[in-house]
Protein backbone atom coordinates (compact mmCIF):
# COMPACT_ATOMS: atom_id res chain seq x y z
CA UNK A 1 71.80 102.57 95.99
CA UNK A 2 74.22 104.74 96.93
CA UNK A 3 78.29 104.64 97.17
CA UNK A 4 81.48 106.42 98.31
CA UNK A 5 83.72 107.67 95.71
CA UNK A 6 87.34 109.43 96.51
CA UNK A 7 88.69 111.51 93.61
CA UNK A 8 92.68 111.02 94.17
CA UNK A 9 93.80 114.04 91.92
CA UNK A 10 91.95 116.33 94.04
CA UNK A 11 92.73 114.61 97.72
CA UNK A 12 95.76 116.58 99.36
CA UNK A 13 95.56 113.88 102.29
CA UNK A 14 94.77 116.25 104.92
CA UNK A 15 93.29 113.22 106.99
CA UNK A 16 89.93 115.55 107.95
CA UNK A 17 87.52 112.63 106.28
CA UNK A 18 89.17 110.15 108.14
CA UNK A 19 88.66 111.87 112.03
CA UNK A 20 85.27 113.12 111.00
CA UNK A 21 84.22 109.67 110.34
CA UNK A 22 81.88 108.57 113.35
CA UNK A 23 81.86 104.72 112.11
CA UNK A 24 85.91 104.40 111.80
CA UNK A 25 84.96 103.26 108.28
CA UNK A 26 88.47 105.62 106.53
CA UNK A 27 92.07 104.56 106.92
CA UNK A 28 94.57 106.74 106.18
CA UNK A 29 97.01 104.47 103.83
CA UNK A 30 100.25 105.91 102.27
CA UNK A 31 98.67 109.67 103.06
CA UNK A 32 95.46 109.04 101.09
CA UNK A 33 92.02 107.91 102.67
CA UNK A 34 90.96 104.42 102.27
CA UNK A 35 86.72 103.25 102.70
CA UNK A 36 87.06 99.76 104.65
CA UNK A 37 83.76 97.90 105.37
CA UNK A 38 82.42 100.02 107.85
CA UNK A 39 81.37 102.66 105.31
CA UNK A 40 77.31 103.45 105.92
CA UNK A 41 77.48 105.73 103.02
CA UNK A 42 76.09 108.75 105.69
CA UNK A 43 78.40 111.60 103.64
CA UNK A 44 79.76 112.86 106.78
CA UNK A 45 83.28 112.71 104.72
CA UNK A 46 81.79 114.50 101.77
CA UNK A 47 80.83 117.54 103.95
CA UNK A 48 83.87 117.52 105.84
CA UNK A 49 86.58 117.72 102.87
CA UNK A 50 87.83 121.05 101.62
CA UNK A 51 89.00 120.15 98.51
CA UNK A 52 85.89 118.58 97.25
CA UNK A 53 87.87 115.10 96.75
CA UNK A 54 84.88 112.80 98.22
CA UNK A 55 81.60 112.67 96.53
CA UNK A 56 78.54 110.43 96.82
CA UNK A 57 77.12 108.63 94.20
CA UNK A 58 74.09 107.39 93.55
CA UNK A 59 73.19 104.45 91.48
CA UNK A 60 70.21 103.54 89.77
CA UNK A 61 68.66 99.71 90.49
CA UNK A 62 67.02 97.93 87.89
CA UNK A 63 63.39 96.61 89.65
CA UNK A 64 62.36 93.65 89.40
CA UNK A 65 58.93 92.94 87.45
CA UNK A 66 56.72 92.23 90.74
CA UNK A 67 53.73 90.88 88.61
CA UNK A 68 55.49 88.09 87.73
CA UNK A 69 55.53 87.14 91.24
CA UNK A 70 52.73 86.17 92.96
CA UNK A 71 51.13 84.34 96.53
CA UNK A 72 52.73 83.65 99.56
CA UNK A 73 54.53 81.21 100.19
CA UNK A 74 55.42 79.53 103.64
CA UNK A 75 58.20 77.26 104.65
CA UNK A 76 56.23 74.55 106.72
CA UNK A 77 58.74 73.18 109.23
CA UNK A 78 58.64 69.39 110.19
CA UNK A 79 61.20 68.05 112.54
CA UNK A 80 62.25 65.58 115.13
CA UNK A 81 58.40 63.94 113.81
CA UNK A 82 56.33 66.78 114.26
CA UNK A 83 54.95 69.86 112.85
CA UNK A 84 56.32 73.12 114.43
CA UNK A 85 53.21 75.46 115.30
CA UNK A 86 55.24 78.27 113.96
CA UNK A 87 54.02 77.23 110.55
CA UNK A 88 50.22 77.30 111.02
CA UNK A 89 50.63 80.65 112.46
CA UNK A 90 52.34 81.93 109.47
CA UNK A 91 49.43 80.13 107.00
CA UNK A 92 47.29 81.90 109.28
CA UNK A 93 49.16 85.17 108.76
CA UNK A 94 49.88 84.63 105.14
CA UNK A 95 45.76 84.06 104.44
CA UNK A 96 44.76 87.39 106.16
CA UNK A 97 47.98 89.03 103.97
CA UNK A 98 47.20 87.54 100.74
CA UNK A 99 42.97 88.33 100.81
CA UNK A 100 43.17 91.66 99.54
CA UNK A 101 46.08 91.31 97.27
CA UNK A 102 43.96 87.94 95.52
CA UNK A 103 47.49 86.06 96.96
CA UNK A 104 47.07 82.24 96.97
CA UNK A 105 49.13 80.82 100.09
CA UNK A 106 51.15 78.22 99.26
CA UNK A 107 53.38 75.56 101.54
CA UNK A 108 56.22 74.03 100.93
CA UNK A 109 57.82 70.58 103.14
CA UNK A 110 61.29 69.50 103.67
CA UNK A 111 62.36 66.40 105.14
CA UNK A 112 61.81 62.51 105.33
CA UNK A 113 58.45 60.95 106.09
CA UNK A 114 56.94 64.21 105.84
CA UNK A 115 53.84 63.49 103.38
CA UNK A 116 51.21 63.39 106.51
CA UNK A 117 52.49 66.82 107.43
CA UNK A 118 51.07 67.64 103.69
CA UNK A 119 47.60 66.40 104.21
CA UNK A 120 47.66 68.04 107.77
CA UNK A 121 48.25 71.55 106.20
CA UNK A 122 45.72 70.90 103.74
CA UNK A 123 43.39 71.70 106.37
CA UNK A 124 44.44 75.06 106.98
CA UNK A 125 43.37 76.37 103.90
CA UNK A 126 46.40 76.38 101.58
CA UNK A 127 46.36 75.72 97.99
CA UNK A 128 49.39 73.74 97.15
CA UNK A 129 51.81 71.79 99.60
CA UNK A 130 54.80 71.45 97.85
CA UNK A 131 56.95 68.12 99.43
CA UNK A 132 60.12 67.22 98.91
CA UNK A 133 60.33 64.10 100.98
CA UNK A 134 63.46 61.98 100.71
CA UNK A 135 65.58 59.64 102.95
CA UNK A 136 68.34 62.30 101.95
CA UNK A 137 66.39 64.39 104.04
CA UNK A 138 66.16 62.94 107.11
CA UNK A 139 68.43 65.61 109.29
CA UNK A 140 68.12 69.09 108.50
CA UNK A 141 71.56 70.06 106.22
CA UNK A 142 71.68 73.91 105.49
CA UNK A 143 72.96 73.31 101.82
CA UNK A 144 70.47 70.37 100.92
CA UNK A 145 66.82 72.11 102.24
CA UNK A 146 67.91 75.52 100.94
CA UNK A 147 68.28 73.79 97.63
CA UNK A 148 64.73 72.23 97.39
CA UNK A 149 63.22 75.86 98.61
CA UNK A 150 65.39 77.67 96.09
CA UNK A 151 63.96 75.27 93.36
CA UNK A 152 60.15 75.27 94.66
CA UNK A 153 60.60 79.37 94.37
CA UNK A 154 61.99 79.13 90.87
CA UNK A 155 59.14 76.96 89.97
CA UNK A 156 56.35 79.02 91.90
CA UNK A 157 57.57 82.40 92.23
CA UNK A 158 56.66 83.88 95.37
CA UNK A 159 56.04 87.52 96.01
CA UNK A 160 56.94 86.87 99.84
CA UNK A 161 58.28 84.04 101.56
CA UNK A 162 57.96 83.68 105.38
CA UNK A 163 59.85 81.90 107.72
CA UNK A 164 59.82 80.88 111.59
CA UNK A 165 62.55 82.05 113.31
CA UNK A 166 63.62 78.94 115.01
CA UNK A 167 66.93 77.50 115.05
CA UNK A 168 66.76 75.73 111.74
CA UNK A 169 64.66 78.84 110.32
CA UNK A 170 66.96 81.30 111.24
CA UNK A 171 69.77 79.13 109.58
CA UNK A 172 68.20 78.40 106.42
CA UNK A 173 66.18 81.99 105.76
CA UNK A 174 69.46 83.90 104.87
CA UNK A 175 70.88 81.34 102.88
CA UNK A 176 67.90 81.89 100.72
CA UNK A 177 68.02 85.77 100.18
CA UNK A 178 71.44 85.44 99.04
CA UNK A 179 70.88 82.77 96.96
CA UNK A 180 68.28 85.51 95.18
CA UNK A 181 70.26 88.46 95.76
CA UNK A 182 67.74 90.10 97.75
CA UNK A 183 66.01 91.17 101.68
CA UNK A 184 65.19 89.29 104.71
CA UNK A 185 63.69 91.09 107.80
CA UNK A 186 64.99 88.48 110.48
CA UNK A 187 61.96 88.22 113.93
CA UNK A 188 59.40 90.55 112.52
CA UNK A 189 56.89 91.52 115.27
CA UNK A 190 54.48 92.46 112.29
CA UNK A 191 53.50 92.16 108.35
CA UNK A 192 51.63 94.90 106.31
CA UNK A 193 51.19 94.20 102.67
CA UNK A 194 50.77 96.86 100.11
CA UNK A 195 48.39 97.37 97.47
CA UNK A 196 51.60 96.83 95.20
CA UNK A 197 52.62 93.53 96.92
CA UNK A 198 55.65 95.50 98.82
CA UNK A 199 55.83 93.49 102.26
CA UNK A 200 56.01 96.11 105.29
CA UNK A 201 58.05 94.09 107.83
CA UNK A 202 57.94 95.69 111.25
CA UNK A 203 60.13 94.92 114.05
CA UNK A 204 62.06 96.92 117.13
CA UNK A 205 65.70 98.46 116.48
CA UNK A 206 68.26 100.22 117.50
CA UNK A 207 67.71 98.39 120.78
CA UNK A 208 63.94 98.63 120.85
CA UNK A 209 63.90 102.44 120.77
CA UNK A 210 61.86 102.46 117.42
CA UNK A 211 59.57 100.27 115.74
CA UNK A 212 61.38 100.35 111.86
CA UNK A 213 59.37 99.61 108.62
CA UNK A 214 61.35 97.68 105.88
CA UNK A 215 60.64 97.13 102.41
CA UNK A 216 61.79 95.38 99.42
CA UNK A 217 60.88 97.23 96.99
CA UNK A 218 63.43 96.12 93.93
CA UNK A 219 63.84 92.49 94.17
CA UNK A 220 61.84 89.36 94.87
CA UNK A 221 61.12 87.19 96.85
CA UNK A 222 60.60 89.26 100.20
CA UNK A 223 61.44 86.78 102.51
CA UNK A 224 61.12 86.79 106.71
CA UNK A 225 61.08 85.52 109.86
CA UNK A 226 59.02 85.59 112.34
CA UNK A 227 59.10 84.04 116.16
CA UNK A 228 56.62 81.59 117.44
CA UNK A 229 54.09 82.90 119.37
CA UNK A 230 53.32 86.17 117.39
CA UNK A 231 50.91 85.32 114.99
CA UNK A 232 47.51 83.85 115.34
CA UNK A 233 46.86 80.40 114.22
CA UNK A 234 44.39 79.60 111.97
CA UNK A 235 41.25 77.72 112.95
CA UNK A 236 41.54 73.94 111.80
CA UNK A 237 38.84 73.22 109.19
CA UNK A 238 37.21 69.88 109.00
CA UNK A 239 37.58 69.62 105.06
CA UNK A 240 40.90 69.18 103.43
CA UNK A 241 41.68 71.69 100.43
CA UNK A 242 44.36 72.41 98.01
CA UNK A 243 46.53 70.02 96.11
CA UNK A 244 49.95 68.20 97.65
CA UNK A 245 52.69 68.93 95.00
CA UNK A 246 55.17 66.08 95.07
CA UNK A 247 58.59 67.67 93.59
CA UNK A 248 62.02 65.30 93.10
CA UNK A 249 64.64 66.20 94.67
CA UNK A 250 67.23 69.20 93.12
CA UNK A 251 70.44 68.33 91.22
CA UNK A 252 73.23 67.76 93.48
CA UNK A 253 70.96 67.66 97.07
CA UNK A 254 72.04 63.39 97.81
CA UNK A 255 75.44 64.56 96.65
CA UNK A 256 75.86 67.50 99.60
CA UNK A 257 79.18 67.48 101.88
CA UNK A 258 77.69 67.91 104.51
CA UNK A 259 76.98 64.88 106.57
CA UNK A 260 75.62 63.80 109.71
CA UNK A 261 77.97 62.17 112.31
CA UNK A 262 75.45 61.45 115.08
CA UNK A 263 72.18 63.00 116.50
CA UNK A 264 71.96 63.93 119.97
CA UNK A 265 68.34 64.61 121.26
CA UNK A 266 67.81 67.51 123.16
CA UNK A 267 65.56 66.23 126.21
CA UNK A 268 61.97 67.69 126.43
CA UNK A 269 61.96 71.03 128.19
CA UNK A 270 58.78 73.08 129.66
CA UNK A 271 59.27 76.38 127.78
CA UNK A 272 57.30 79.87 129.26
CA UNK A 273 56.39 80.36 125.43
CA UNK A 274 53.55 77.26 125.99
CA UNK A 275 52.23 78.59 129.45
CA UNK A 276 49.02 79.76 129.49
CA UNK A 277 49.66 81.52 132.55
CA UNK A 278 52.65 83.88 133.66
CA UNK A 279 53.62 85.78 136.52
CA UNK A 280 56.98 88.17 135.53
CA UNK A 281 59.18 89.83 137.68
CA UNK A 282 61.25 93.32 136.82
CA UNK A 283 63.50 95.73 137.76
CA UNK A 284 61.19 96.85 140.47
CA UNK A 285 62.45 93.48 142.46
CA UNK A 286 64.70 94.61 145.23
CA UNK A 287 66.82 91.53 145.30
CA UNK A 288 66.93 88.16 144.33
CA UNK A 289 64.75 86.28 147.34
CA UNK A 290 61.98 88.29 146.54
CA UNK A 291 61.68 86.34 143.09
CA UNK A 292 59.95 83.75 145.21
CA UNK A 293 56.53 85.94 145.36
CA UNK A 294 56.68 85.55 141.91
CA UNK A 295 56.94 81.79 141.79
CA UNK A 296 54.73 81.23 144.72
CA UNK A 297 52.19 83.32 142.90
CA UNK A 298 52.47 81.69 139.55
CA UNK A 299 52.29 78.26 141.20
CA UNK A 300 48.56 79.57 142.93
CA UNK A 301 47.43 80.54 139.52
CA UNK A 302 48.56 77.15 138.39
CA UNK A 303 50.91 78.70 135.46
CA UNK A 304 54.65 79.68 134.93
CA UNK A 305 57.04 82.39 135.88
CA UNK A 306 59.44 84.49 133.87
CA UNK A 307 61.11 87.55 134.11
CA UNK A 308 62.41 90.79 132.16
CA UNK A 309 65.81 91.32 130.94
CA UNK A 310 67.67 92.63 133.67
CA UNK A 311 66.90 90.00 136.18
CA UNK A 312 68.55 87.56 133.60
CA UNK A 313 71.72 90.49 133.49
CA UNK A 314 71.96 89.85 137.17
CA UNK A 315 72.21 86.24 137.19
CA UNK A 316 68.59 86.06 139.01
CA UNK A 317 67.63 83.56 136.40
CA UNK A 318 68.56 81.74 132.81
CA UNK A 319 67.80 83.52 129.74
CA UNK A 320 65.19 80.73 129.05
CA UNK A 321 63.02 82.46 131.59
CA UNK A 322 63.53 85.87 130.02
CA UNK A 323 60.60 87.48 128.00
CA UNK A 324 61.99 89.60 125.44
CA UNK A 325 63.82 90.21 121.83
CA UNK A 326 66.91 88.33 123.63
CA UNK A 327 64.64 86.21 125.19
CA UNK A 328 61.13 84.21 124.44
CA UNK A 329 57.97 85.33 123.05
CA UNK A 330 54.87 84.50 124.95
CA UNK A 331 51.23 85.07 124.81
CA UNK A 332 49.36 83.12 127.30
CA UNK A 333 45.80 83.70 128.36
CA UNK A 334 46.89 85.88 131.65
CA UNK A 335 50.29 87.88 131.81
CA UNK A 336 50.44 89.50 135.60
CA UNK A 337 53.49 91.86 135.17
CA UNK A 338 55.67 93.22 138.89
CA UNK A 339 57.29 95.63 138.57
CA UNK A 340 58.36 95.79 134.56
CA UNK A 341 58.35 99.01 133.34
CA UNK A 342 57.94 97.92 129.73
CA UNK A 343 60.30 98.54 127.54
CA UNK A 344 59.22 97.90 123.27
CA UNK A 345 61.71 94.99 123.49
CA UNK A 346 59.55 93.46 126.47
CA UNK A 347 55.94 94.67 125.19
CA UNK A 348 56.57 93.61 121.53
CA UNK A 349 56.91 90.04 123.03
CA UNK A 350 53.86 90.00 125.20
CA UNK A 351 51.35 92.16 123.66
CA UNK A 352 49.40 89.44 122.10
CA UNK A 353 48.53 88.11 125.84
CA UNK A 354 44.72 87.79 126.51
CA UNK A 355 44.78 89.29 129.40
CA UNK A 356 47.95 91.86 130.53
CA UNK A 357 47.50 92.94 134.37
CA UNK A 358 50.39 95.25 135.10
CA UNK A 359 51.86 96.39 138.31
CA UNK A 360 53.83 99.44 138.67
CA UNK A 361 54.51 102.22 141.17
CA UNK A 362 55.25 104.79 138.30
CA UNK A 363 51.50 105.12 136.58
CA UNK A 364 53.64 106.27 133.32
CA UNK A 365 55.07 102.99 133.08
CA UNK A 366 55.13 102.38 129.18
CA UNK A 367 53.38 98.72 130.52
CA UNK A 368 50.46 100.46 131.30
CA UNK A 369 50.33 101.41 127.84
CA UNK A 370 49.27 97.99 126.97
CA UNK A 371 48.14 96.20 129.91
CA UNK A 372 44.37 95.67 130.02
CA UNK A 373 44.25 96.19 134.07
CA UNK A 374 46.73 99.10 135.49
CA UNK A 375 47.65 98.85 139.20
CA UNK A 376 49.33 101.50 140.53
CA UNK A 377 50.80 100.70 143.52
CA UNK A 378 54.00 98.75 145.64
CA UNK A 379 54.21 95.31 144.66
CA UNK A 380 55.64 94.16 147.90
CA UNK A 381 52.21 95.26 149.13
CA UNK A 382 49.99 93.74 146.81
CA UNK A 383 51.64 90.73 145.79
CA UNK A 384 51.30 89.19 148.85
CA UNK A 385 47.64 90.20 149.46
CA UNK A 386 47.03 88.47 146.56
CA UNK A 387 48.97 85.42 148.08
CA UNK A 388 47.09 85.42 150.89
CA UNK A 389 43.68 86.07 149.53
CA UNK A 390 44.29 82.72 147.03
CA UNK A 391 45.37 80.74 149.66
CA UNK A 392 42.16 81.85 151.52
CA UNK A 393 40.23 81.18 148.61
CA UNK A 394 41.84 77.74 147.75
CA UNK A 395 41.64 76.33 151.89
């Protein structure tokens, strides 16, 4: 790791570190420069002082003995009284990661009346189901199922830990790297695992312009999430396997301050991340009526519409309907794209479609890049010859 230091005996408080600072991180306090949180440690200020006053550190971390932790673990979530498929497609994940490595992949439960969730995973081929099943944990409470993980991964110990980026996994993930001081890679489009059990975690940044590679390479667990949708899921085998682990509750869980007032369910609501068909509109859409081609497609084809980010921007329709890093991750059997030019933060949310049939006037359209059928042409032409030629077919 590596830190800011200012040397005050040699500073003259000229101020040059401070305006040469591109992340505001120096304030000028009392005519001597002051690091605030902002600080990414870039050494812009060390180049840019004449005196020498600001140097940059670098510290040596202790590494964490890595073959003392072993398998992959997944968090397996169960709630509202059913199993979230996010959680078979992480076994399913988690089995092709842990092969090579000779990884067991382990799951661990949370909740109340959650014990035939256990025998259901068994057929996926884990090896242990750790359940903590309690009344106590009959609504999801940050403190109380981050305590039972934190004690299954003391008693297991992990190499990696994964995660479905849900609501409640996004809420309970972080609370569990900093409960053992170390990373989480939050909606990883994909997982790589080293010969020395590092976990490659690959998702879009800096807006989607690159595809970054993180590691964990002094500290375990190596915990992330990933989105529904992204992963494969496992085939369901017809013999159960592994062993269901039933673990008391931690110290101090039935004791949490936390409590539950009342419980509002959130009515049932057809999502575009279940369709097995999708028509999406783009940027290419001249205005708003002309979403209806979309719809009046989709509804032919006997699926769902959705569209790309900047349709949502305009207020052409809800971010529910949006495909995207801000939006939903999909992979349906057909994807017929109109228009979308494909930027990574749309593609790295589709790409796992059967079947990608993209439309676009510009033939260097990054979609075409991963679209199994290219057409090249004006999709107020050939959307509605489509149309027609359904309607035709379906008279």
């Amino acid at each position: 790791m590596a830190k800011i230091a200012i040397l005050e005996r040699k500073c003259t408080g000229c101020g040059l570190c401070a305006k040469n600072c591109p992340f505001s991180a120096i304030d000028m306090k009392d005519g001597r420069p002051d690091l605030n949180a902002a600080c990414k440690v870039c050494g812009i200020c060390v180049k840019s002082c004449p005196e020498k006053a600001i140097v940059k550190l670098e510290t040596k971390v202790d590494s964490v003995d890595k073959t003392k932790w072993k398998d992959i673990l997944v968090f397996a979530e169960a709630h509202g009284g059913r199993l979230h498929p996010v959680s078979l497609e992480l076994i399913g994940k988690a089995k092709e990661l842990a092969g090579p490595v000779g990884f067991a992949v382990k799951a661990v439960l949370v909740g109340s009346n959650v014990s035939a969730f256990a025998e259901e995973l068994r057929h996926y081929g884990v090896s242990e189901v750790a359940v903590y099943d309690d009344e106590a944990l009959s609504y999801f409470r940050a403190d109380a199922y981050a305590a039972c993980v934190e004690d299954y991964i003391k008693f297991a110990h992990p190499s990696v830990v994964l995660v479905g980026a849900t609501s409640l996994g996004r809420s309970l993930a972080p609370r569990l790297a900093t409960r053992f001081h170390t990373g989480l890679t939050a909606d990883c489009t994909k997982l790589e695992l080293r010969e020395n059990t590092d976990l490659v975690q690959i998702r879009p940044a800096f807006g989607g312009n690159i595809m970054a590679q993180i590691i964990t390479t002094n500290t375990r667990p190596q915990f992330a999430t990933v989105r529904y949708k992204v992963m494969n899921t496992p085939v369901r085998s017809e013999e159960a396997a592994g062993t269901i682990l039933n673990r008391k509750l931690p110290k101090g869980v039935s004791e949490s301050k936390v409590s539950c007032v009342s419980v509002e369910p959130v009515p049932p609501k057809k999502s575009i991340s279940d369709a097995e068909i999708l028509v999406v509109g783009g940027r290419g859409l001249q205005k708003e009526a002309d979403l209806e081609m979309v719809k009046e497609l989709a509804a032919l084809l006997g699926g769902d519409w959705a569209t790309s980010r900047p349709l949502v921007e305009k207020g052409w329709a809800t971010n529910d309907r949006q495909i995207g890093l801000s939006g939903r991750t999909v992979r349906p059997r057909l994807i017929i794209t109109c228009g979308v030019s494909g930027a990574i933060q749309f593609t790295a949310c589709m790409n796992g479609s059967d079947h990608i049939v993209a439309i676009n006037t510009d033939e260097n359209a990054p979609i075409f890049q991963v679209a199994h059928v290219a057409i090249v042409g004006d999709l107020y032409e050939i959307l509605p010859r489509l149309i027609r030629q359904l309607k035709e077919e379906q008279a």
